[in-house]
C-alpha atoms as a PDB file:
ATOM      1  CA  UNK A   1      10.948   0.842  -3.807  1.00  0.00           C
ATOM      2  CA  UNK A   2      12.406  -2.521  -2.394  1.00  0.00           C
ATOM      3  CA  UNK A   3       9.995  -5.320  -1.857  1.00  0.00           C
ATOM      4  CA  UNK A   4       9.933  -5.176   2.010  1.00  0.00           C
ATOM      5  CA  UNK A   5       8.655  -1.386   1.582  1.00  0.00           C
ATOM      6  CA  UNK A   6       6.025  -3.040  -0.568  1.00  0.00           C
ATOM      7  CA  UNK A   7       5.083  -5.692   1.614  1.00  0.00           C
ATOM      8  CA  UNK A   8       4.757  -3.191   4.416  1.00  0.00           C
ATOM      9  CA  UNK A   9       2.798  -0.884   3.203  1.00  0.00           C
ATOM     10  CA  UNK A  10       0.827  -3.759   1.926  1.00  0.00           C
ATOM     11  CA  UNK A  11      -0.117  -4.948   5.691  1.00  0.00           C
ATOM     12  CA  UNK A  12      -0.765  -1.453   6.745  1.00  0.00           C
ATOM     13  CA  UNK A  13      -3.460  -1.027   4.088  1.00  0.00           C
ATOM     14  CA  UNK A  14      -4.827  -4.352   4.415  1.00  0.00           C
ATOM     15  CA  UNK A  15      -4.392  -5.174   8.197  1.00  0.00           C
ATOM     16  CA  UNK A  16      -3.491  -8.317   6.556  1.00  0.00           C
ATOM     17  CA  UNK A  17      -0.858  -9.968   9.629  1.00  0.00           C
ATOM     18  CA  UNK A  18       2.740 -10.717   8.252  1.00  0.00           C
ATOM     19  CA  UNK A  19       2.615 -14.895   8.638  1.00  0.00           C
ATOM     20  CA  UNK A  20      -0.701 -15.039   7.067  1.00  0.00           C
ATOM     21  CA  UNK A  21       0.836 -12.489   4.174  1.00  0.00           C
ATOM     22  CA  UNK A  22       4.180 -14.737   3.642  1.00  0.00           C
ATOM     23  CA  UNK A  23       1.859 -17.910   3.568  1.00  0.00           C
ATOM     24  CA  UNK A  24      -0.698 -16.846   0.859  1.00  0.00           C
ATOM     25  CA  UNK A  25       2.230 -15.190  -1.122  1.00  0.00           C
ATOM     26  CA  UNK A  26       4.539 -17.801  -1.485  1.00  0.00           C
ATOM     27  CA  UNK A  27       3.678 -20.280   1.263  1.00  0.00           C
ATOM     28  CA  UNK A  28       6.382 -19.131   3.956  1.00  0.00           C
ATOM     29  CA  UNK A  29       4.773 -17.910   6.862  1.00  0.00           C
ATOM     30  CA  UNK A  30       8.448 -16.716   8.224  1.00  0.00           C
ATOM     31  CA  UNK A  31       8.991 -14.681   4.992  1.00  0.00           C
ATOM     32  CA  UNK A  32       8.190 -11.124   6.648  1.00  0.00           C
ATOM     33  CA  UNK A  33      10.496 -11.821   9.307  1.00  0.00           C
ATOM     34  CA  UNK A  34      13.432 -13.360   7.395  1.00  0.00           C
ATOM     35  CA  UNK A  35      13.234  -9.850   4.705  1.00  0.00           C
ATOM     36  CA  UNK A  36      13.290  -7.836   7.695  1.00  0.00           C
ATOM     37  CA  UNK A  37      16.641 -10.119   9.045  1.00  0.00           C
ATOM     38  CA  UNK A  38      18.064  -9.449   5.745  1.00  0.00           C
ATOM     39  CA  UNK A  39      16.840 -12.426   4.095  1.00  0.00           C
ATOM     40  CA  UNK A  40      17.331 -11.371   0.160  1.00  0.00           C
ATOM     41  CA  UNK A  41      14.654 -12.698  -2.294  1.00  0.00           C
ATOM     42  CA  UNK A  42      15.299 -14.587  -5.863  1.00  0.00           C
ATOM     43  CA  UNK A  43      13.967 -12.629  -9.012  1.00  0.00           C
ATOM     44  CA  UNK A  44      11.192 -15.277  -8.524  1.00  0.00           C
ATOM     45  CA  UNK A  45      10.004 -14.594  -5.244  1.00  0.00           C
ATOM     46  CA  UNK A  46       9.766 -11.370  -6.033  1.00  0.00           C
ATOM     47  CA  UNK A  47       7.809 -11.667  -8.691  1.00  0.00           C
ATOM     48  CA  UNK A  48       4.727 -13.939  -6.705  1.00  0.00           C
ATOM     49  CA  UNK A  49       5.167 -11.592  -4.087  1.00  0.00           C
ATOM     50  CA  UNK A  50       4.196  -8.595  -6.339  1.00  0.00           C
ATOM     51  CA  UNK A  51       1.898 -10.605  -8.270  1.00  0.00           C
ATOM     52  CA  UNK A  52      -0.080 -11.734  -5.192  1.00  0.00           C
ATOM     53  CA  UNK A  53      -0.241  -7.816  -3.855  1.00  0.00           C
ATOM     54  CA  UNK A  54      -1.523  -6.595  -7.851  1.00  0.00           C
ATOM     55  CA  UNK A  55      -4.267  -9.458  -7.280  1.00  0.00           C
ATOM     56  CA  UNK A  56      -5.463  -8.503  -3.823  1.00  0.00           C
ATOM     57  CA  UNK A  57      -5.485  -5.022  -4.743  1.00  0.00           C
ATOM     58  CA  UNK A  58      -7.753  -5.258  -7.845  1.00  0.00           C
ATOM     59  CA  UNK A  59      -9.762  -7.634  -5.458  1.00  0.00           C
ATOM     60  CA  UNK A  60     -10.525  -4.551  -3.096  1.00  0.00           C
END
C-alpha cells in the first residue's frame, strides 16, 4: 500500500482535513496536495507519517 493510500484512508476514518493532517504529521500543511501532484516522500517522511497515523490510531 503506498503512503498516499494510507494517508487517505486515514482522513476518511478520522474526518481529520488534509492541511491539518500534513501539519501535525510533519509540519507541511501542503503535504496532501503535493503526494497527490506526485510529490515523492524521503524514507524519513515516510516514516513520521506512519508513525503519526500508528499514534492516532491507538489514541482512538
Amino acid at each position: 500500500m503506498t503512503i498516499l493510500r494510507k494517508i487517505d484512508e486515514f482522513l476518511r476514518a478520522s474526518g481529520m482535513p488534509p492541511t491539518l493532517f500534513g501539519r501535525n504529521a510533519v509540519h507541511d500543511p501542503r503535504l496532501v496536495r503535493d503526494l497527490r501532484n506526485g510529490r515523492e516522500p524521503r524514507p524519513e517522511t515516510v516514516a513520521r507519517i506512519e508513525t503519526y497515523i500508528a499514534e492516532q490510531e491507538h489514541r482512538a
